[in-house]
N, C-alpha and C. Protein backbone atom coordinates (compact mmCIF):
# COMPACT_ATOMS: atom_id res chain seq x y z
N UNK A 1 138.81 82.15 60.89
CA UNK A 1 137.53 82.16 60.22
C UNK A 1 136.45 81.76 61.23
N UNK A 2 135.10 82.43 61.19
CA UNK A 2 134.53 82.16 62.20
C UNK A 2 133.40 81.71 61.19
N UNK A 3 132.72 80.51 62.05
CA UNK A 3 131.63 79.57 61.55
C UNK A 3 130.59 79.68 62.08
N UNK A 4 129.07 79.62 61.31
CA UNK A 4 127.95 79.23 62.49
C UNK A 4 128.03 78.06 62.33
N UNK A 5 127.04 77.16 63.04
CA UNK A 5 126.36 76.33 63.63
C UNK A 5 125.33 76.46 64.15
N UNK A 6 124.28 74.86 64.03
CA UNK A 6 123.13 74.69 64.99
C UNK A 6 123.20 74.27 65.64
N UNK A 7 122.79 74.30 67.05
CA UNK A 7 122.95 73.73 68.57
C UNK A 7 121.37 73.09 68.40
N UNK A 8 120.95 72.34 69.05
CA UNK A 8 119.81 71.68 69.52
C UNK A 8 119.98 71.71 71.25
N UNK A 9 119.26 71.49 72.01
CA UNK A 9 119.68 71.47 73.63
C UNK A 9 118.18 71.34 74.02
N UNK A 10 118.52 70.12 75.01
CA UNK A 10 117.54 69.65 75.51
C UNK A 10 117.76 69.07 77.05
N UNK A 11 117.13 68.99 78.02
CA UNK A 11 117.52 69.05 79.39
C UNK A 11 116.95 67.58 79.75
N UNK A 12 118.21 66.95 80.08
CA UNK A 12 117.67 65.07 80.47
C UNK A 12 118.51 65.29 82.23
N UNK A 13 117.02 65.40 82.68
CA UNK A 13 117.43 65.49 84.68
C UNK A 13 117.84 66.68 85.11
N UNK A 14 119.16 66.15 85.57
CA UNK A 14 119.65 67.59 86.28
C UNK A 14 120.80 68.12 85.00
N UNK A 15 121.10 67.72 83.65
CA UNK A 15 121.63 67.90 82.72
C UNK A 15 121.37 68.55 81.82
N UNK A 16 121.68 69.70 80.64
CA UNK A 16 121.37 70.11 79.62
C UNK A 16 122.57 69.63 78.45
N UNK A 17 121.74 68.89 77.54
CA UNK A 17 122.56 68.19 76.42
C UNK A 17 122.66 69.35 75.36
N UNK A 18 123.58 69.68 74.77
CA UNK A 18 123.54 70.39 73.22
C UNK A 18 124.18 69.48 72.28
N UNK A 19 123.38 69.52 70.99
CA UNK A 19 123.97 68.74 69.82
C UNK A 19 124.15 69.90 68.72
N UNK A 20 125.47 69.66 68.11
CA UNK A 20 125.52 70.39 66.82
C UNK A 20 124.93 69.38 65.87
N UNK A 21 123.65 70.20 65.40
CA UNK A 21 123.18 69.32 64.16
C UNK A 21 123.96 69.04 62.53
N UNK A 22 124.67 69.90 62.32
CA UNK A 22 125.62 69.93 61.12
C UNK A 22 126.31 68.90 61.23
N UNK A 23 127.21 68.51 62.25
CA UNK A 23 128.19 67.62 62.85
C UNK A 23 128.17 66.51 63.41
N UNK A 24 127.00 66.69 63.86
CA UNK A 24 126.58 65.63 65.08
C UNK A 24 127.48 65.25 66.52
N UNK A 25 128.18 66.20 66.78
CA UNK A 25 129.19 66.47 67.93
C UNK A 25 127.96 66.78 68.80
N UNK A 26 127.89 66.10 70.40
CA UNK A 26 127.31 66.73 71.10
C UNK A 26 128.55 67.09 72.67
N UNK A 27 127.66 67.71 73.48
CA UNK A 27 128.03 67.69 74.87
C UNK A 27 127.23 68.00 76.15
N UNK A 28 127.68 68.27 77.11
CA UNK A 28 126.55 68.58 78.67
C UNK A 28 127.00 69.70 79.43
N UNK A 29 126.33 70.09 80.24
CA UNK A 29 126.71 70.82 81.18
C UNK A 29 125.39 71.16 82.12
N UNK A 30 126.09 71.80 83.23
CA UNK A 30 124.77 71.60 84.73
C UNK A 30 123.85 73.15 84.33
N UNK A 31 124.57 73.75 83.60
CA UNK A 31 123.87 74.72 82.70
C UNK A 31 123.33 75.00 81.64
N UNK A 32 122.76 75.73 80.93
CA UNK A 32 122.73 76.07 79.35
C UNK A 32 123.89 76.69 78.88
N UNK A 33 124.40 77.95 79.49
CA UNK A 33 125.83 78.27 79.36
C UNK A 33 126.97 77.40 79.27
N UNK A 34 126.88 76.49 80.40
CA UNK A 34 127.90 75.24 80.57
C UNK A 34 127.98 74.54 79.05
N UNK A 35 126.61 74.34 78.85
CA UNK A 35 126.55 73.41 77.82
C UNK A 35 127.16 73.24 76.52
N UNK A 36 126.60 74.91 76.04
CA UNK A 36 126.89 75.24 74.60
C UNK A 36 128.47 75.54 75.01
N UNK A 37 128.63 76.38 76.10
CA UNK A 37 130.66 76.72 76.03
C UNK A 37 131.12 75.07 75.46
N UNK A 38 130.48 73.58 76.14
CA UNK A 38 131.28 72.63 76.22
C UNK A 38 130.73 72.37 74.95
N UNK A 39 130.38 73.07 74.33
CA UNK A 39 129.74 72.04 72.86
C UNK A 39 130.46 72.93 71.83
N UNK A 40 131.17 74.29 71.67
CA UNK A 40 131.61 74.90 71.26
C UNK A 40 133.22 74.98 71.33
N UNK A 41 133.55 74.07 72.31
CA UNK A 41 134.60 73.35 72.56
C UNK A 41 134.99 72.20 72.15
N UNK A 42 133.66 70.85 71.94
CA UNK A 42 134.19 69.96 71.34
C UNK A 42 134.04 70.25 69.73
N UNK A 43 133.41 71.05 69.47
CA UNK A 43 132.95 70.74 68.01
C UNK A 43 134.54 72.06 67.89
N UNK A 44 135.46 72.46 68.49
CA UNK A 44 136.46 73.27 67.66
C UNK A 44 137.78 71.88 67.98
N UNK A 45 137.57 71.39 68.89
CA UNK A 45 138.29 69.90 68.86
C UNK A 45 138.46 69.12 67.61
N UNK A 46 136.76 68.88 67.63
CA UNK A 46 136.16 68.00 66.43
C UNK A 46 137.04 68.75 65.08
N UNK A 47 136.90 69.61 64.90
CA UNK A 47 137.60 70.23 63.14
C UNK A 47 138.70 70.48 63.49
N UNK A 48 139.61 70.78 64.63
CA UNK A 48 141.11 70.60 64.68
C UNK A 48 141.55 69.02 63.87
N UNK A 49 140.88 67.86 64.46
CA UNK A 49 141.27 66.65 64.42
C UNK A 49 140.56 65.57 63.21
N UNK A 50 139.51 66.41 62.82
CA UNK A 50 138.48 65.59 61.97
C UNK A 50 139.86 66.26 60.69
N UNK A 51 140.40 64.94 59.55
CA UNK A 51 141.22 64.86 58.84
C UNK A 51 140.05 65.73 57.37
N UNK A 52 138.88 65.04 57.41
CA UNK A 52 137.92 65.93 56.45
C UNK A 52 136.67 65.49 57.38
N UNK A 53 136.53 66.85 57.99
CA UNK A 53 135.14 67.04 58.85
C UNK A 53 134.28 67.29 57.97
N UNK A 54 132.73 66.12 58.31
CA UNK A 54 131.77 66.25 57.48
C UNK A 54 130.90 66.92 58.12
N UNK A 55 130.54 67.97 57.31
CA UNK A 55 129.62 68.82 57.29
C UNK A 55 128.39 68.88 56.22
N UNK A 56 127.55 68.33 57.35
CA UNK A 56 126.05 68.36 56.65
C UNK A 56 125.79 69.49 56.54
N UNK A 57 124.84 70.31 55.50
CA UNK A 57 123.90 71.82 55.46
C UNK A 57 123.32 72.04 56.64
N UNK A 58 122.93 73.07 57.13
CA UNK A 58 121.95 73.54 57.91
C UNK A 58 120.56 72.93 57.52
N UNK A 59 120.61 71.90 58.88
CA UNK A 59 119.20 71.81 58.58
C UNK A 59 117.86 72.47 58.82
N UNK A 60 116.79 71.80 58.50
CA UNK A 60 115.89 72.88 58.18
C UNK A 60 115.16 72.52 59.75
N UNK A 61 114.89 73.09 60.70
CA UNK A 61 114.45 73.27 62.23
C UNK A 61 113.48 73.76 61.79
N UNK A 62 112.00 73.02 62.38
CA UNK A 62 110.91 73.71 62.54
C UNK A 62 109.98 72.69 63.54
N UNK A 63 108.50 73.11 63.47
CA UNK A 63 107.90 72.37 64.47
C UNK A 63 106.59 72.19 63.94
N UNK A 64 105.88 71.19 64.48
CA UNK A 64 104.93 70.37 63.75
C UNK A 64 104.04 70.14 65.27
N UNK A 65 102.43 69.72 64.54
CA UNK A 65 101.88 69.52 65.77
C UNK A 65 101.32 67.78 65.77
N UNK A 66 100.61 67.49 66.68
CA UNK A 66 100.32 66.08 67.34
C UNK A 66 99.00 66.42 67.83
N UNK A 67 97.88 65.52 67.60
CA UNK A 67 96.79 65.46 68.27
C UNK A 67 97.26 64.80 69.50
N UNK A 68 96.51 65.00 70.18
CA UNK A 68 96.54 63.91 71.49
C UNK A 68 95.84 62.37 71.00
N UNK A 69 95.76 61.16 71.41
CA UNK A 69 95.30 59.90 71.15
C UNK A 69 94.32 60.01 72.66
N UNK A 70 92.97 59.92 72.39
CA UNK A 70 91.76 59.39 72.77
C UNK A 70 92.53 58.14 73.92
């Protein structure tokens, strides 16, 4: 059975982090490719071993704005 998921990925240094937001499983890699392969890896880890893996809904991703502060 094949599943989606949401990835989040965000780059801290010379690193790119991905988080599955459903799960909250994250991982790294020196790539974006690297990243999600290693995040698509732990999160099939994660539901091999999770006895009842919790799965939050898809959350709702969007974007909002910010004035700048004077």
């Amino acid at each position: 059975m094949v599943r989606t998921f949401t990835a989040a990925v965000h780059r801290e240094d010379d690193w790119y982090v991905a988080r599955c937001l459903e799960l909250d499983v994250a991982s790294q890699g020196e790539t974006l490719d690297d990243a999600m392969a290693n995040l698509r890896e732990a999160v099939e880890v994660y539901l091999e071993e999770a006895s009842e893996p919790s799965i939050e809904a898809t959350p709702l991703v969007t974007s909002f704005q910010v004035e700048k502060a004077a």
